[in-house]
Protein backbone atom coordinates (compact mmCIF):
# COMPACT_ATOMS: atom_id res chain seq x y z
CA UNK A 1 0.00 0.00 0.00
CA UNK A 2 1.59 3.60 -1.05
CA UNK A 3 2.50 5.17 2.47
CA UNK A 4 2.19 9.41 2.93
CA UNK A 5 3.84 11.20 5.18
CA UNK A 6 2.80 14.79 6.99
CA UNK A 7 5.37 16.91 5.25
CA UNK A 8 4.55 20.04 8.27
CA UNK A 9 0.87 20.20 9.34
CA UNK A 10 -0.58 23.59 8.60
CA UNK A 11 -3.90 24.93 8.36
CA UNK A 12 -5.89 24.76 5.40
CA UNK A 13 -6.60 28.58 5.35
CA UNK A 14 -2.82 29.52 4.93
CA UNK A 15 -3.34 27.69 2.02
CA UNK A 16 -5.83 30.25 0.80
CA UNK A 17 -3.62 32.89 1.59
CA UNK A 18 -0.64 31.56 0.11
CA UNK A 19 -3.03 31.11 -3.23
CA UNK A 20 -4.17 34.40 -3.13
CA UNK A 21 -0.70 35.97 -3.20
CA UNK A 22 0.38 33.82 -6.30
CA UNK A 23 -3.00 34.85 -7.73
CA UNK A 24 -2.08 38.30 -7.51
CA UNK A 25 0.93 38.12 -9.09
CA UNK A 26 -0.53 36.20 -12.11
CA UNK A 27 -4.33 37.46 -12.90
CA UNK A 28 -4.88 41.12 -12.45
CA UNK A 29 -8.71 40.75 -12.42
CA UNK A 30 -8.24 38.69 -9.42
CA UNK A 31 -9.93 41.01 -6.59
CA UNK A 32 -10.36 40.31 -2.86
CA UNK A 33 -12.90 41.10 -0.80
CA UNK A 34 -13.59 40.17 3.38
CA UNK A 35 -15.70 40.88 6.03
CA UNK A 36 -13.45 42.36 9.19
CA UNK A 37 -11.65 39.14 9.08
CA UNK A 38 -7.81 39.45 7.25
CA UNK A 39 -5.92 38.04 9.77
CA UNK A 40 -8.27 34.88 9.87
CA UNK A 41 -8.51 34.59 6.17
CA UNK A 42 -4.38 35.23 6.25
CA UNK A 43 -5.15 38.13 3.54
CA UNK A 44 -2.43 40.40 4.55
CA UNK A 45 0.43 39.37 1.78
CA UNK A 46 -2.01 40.26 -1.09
CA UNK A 47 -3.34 43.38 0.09
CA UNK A 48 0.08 44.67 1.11
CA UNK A 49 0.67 44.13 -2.82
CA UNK A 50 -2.12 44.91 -4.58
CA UNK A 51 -3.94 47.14 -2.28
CA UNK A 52 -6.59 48.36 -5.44
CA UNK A 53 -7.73 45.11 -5.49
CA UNK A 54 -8.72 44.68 -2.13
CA UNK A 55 -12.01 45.85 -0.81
CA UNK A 56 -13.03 45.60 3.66
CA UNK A 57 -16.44 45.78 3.39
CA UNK A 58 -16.58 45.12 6.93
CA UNK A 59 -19.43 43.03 8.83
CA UNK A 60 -21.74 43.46 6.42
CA UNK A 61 -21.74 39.83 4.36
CA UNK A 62 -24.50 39.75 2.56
CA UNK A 63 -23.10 43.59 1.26
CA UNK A 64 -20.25 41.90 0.31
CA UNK A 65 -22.17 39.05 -1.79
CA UNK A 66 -23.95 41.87 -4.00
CA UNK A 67 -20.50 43.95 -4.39
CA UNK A 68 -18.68 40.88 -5.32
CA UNK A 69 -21.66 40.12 -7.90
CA UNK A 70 -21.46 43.45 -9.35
CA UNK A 71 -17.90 43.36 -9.51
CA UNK A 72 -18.10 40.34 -12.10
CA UNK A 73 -19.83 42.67 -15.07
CA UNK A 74 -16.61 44.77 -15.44
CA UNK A 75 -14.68 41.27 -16.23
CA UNK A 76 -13.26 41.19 -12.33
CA UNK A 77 -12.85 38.20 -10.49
CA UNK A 78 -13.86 38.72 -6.96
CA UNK A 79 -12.54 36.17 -4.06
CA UNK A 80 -15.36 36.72 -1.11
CA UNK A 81 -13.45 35.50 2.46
CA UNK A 82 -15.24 34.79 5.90
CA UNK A 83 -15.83 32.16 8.19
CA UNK A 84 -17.98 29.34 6.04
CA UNK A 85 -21.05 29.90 8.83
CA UNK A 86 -21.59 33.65 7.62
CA UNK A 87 -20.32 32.46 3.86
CA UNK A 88 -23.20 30.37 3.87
CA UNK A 89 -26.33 30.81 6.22
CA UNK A 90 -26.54 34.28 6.57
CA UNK A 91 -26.02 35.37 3.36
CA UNK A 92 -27.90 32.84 1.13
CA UNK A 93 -30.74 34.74 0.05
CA UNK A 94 -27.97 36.91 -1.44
CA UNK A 95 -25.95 33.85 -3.01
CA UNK A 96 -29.42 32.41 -4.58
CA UNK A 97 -30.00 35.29 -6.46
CA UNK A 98 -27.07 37.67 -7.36
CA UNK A 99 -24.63 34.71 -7.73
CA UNK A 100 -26.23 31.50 -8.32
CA UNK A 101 -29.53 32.33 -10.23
CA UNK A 102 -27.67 34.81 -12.31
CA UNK A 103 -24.33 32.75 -13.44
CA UNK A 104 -21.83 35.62 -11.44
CA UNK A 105 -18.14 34.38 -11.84
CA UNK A 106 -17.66 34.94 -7.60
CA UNK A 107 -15.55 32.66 -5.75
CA UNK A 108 -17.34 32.19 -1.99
CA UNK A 109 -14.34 30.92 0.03
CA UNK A 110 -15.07 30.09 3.43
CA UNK A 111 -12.76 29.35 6.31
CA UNK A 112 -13.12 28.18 9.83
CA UNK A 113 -15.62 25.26 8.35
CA UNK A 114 -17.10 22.50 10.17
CA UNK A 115 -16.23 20.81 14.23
CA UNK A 116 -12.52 21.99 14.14
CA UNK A 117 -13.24 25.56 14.66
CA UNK A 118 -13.37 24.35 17.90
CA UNK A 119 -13.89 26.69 20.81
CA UNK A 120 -15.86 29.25 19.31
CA UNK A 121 -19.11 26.28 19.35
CA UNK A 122 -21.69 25.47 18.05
CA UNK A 123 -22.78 29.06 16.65
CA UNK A 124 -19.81 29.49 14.38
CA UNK A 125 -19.64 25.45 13.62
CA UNK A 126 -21.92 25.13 10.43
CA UNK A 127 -22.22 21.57 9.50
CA UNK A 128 -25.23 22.17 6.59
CA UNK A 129 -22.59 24.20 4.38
CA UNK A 130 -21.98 22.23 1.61
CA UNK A 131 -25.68 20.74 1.54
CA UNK A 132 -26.32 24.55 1.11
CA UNK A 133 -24.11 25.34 -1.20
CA UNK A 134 -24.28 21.68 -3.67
CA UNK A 135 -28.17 22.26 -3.50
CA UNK A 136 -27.71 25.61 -5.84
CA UNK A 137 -27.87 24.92 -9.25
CA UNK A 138 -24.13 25.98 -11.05
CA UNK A 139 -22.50 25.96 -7.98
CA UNK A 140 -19.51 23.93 -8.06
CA UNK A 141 -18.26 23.00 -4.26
CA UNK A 142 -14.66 22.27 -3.14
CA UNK A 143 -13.36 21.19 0.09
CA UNK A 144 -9.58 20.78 0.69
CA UNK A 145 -7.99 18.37 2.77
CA UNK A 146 -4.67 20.20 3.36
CA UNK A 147 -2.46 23.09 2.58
CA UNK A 148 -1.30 22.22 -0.87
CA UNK A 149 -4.39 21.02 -2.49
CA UNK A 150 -6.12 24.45 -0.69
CA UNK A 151 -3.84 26.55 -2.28
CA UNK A 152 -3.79 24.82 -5.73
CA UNK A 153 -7.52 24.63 -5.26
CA UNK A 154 -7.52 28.54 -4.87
CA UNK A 155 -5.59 29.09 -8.23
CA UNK A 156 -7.53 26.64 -10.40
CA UNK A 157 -11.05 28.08 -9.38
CA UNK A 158 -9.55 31.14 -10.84
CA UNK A 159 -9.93 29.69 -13.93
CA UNK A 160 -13.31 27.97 -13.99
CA UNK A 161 -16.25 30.34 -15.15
CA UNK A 162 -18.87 30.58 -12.53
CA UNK A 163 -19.49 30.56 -9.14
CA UNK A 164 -17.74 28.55 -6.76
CA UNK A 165 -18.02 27.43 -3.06
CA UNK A 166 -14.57 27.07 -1.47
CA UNK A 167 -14.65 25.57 1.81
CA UNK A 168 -11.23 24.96 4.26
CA UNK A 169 -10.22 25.63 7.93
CA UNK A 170 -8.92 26.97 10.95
CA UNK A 171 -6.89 23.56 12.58
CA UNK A 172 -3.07 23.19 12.04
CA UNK A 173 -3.53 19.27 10.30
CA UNK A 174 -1.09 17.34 8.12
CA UNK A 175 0.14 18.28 5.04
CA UNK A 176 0.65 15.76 2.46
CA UNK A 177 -0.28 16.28 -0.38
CA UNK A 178 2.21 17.02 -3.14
CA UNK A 179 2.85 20.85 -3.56
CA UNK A 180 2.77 20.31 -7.27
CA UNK A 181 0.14 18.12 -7.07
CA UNK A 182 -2.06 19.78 -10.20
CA UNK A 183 -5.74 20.47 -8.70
CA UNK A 184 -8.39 19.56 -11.23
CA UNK A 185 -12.25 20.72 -10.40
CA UNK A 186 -14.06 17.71 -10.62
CA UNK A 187 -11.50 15.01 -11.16
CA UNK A 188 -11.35 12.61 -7.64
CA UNK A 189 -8.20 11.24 -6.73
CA UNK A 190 -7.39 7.53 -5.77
CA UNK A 191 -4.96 7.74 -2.97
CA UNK A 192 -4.43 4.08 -2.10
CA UNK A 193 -5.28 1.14 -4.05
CA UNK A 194 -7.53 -1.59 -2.84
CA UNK A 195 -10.24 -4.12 -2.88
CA UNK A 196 -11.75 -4.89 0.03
CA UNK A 197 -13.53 -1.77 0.59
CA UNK A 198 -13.84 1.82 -0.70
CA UNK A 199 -13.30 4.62 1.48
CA UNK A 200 -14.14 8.34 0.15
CA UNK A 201 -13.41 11.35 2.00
CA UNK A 202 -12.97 14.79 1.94
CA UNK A 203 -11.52 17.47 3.76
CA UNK A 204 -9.84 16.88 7.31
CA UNK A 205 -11.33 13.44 7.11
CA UNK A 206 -8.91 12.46 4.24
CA UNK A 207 -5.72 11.71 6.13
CA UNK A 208 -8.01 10.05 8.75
CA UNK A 209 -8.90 7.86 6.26
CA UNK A 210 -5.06 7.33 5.31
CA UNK A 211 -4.43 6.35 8.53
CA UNK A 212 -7.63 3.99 9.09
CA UNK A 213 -6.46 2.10 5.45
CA UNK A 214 -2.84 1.59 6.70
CA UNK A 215 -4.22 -0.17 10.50
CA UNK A 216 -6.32 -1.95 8.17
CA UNK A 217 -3.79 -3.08 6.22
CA UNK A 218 -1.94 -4.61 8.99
CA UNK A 219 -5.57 -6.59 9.52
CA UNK A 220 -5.42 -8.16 6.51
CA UNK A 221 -8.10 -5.34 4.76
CA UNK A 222 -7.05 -3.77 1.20
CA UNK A 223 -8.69 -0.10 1.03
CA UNK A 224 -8.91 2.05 -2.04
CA UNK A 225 -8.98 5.63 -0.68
CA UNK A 226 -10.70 8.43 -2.99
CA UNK A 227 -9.82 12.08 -1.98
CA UNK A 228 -13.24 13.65 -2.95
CA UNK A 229 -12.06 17.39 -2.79
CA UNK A 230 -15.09 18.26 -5.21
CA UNK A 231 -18.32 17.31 -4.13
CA UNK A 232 -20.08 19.19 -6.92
CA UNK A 233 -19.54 18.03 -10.06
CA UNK A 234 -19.26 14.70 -8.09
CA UNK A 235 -16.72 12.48 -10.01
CA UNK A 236 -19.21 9.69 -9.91
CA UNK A 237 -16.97 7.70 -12.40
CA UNK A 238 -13.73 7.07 -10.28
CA UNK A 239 -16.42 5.77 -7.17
CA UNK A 240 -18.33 3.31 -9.64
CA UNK A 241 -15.22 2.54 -10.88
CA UNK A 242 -13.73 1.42 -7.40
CA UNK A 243 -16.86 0.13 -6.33
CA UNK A 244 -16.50 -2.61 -9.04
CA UNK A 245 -13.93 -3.83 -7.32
CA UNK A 246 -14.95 -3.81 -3.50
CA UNK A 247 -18.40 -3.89 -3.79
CA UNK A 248 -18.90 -1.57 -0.79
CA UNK A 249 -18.82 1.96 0.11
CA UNK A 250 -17.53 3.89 3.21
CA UNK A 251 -18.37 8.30 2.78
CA UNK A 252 -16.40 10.18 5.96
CA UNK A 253 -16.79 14.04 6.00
CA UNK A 254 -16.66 16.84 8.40
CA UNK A 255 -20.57 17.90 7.95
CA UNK A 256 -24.20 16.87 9.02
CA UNK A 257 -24.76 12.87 7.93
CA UNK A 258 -27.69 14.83 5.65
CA UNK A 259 -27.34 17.13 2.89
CA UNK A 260 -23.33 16.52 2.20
CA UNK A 261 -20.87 14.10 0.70
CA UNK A 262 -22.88 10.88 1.98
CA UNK A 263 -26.04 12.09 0.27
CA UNK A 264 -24.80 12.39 -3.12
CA UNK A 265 -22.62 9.09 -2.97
CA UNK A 266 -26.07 7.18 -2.08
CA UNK A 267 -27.90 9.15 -4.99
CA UNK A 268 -25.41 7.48 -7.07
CA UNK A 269 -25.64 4.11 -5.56
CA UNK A 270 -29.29 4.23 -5.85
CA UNK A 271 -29.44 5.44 -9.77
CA UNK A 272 -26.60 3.60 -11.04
CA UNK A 273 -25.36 0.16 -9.08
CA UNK A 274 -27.05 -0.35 -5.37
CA UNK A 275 -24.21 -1.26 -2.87
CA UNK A 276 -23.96 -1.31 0.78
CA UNK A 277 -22.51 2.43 2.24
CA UNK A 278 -21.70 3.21 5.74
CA UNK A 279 -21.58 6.86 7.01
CA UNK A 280 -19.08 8.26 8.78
CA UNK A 281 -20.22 12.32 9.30
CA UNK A 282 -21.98 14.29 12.43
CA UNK A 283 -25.22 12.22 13.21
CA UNK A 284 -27.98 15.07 12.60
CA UNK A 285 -26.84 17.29 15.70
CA UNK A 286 -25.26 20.81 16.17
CA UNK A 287 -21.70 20.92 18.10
CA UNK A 288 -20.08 22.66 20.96
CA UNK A 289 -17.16 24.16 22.59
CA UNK A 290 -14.14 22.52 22.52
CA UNK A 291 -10.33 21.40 20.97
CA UNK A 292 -11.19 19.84 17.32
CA UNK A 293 -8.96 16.89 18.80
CA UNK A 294 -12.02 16.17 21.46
CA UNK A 295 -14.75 17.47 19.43
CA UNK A 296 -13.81 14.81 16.31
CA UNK A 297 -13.14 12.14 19.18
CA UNK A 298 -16.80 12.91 20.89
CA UNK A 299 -18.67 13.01 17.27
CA UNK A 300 -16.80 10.10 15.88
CA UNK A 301 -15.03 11.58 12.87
CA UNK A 302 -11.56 9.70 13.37
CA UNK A 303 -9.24 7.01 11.81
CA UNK A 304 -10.87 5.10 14.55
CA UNK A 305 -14.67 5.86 13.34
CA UNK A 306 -13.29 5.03 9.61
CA UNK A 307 -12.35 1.68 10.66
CA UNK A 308 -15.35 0.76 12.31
CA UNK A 309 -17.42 1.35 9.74
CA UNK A 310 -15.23 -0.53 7.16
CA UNK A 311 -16.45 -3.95 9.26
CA UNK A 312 -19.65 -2.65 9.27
CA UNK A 313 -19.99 -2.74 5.20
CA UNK A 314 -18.15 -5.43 4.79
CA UNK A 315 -20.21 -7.66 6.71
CA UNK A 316 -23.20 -6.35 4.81
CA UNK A 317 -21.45 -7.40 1.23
């Protein structure tokens, strides 16, 4: 089984940052724009060099939504930061309409996603995001599992017409990924080769499942591992393809059970080739205050979680 190894964990939103800077040296109708929150969103490096392209709207989200859609009609290309829960929920109405319903070339990157914001709770925590965000017709949805695929994630959406959900976050978390690993929208990638089972994840729960698919390994199991960092356009042919092989399915995310990752892998199953899927995501329930370490513990989205539900399916092949 191919091994990886964390090169340095780092957060997923330095990523961002580090992709905005080489944006701004490369497309000059890449704008910025935030809501009070620079340091989070590790903005500084491109507005200390391109300061015209940089616009604090302040806390005032759903503002920024209809600025950033504006911006689009003089041929900009506007790069929206905040934490994913005001990305999302508070400004949807705004999204729906002056992005989604009328085809606006905005990127909606959101940071400080999911359980491992950690202490801030269960206000700031969304876990409906990316059922949100899939649900809008055009949208495409992204979400990295580490600092080099965030950052090449951040300079390919540049280049994709229309509007785009980018979704990353706040925990330092291994990073191994290869930094010139090229990032293509839509196109899964098979980490580990296998045919017991098939494990896709996305975002922090990748290298969980990396670890959970080398202890299984030492069991006797053989995992394929699919990093699913688009969600929409699901890459429904990679999963099929693994699936006839291991003839079972295991979907781990950061997010509510409904409405993310999960959902549209069983949409699949059902329409194309019925299998048996296990679900490893938070069961229908909000969070709370705490380290991500405990909070992924308590709400079972771990190596350990991974593994579990591997015997699970398997038993039910």
């Amino acid at each position: 089984m191919k091994k990886y190894t964390n090169t340095g964990s780092k957060d997923t939103r330095s990523g961002f940052g580090a992709g905005m800077t080489e944006l701004g040296k490369k497309n000059e109708n890449v704008v910025a724009l935030c809501a009070d929150l620079i340091g989070s969103l590790k903005l500084d490096e491109f507005i200390k060099n391109h300061p015209e392209r940089f616009f604090q709207i302040g806390i005032a989200e759903a503002n920024m939504i209809g600025i950033a859609a504006g911006l689009t009609i003089g041929g900009k290309i506007p790069f929206t930061g905040t934490f994913a829960n005001f990305s999302t929920g508070r400004v949807y109405d705004q999204i729906r309409q002056s992005v989604a319903y009328s085809d606006k070339n905005v990127k909606i990157c959101a940071s400080h996603a999911g359980l491992t914001l950690g202490e801030d709770g269960a206000t700031h925590q969304i876990l409906e995001d990316i059922g949100l965000m899939k649900m809008l017709p055009g949208m495409t949805v992204i979400n990295t599992c580490d600092y080099n695929q965030t950052k090449a994630a951040t300079i390919a959406i540049a280049d994709h017409h229309g509007p785009v959900y980018l979704r990353f976050g706040r925990p330092v978390v291994p990073n191994f990924t290869p930094e010139d690993a090229p990032f293509e929208i839509g196109k899964a990638v098979v980490l580990t080769e296998g045919s017991d089972v098939t494990i896709v994840a996305t975002g922090h729960l990748v290298w969980e499942a990396l670890v959970a698919a080398e202890q299984l390994e030492e069991k006797g199991i053989h995992a394929e591992v699919i990093n699913i960092h688009t969600i929409k356009p699901l890459d429904e042919e990679a999963i099929l393809k693994s699936l006839n092989k291991s003839k079972c399915i295991v979907t781990a995310e950061e997010h509510n059970i409904i409405g993310g990752l999960g959902e549209s892998v069983s949409r699949l199953l059902a329409q194309e080739s019925p299998m048996p899927q296990e679900f490893v995501a938070v069961k229908d329930s909000f969070g709370e205050s705490g380290t991500p370490e405990q909070l992924m513990q308590k709400y079972q989205l771990n190596h350990q979680a991974i593994m579990q539900a591997v015997e699970r399916v398997m038993k039910r092949k």
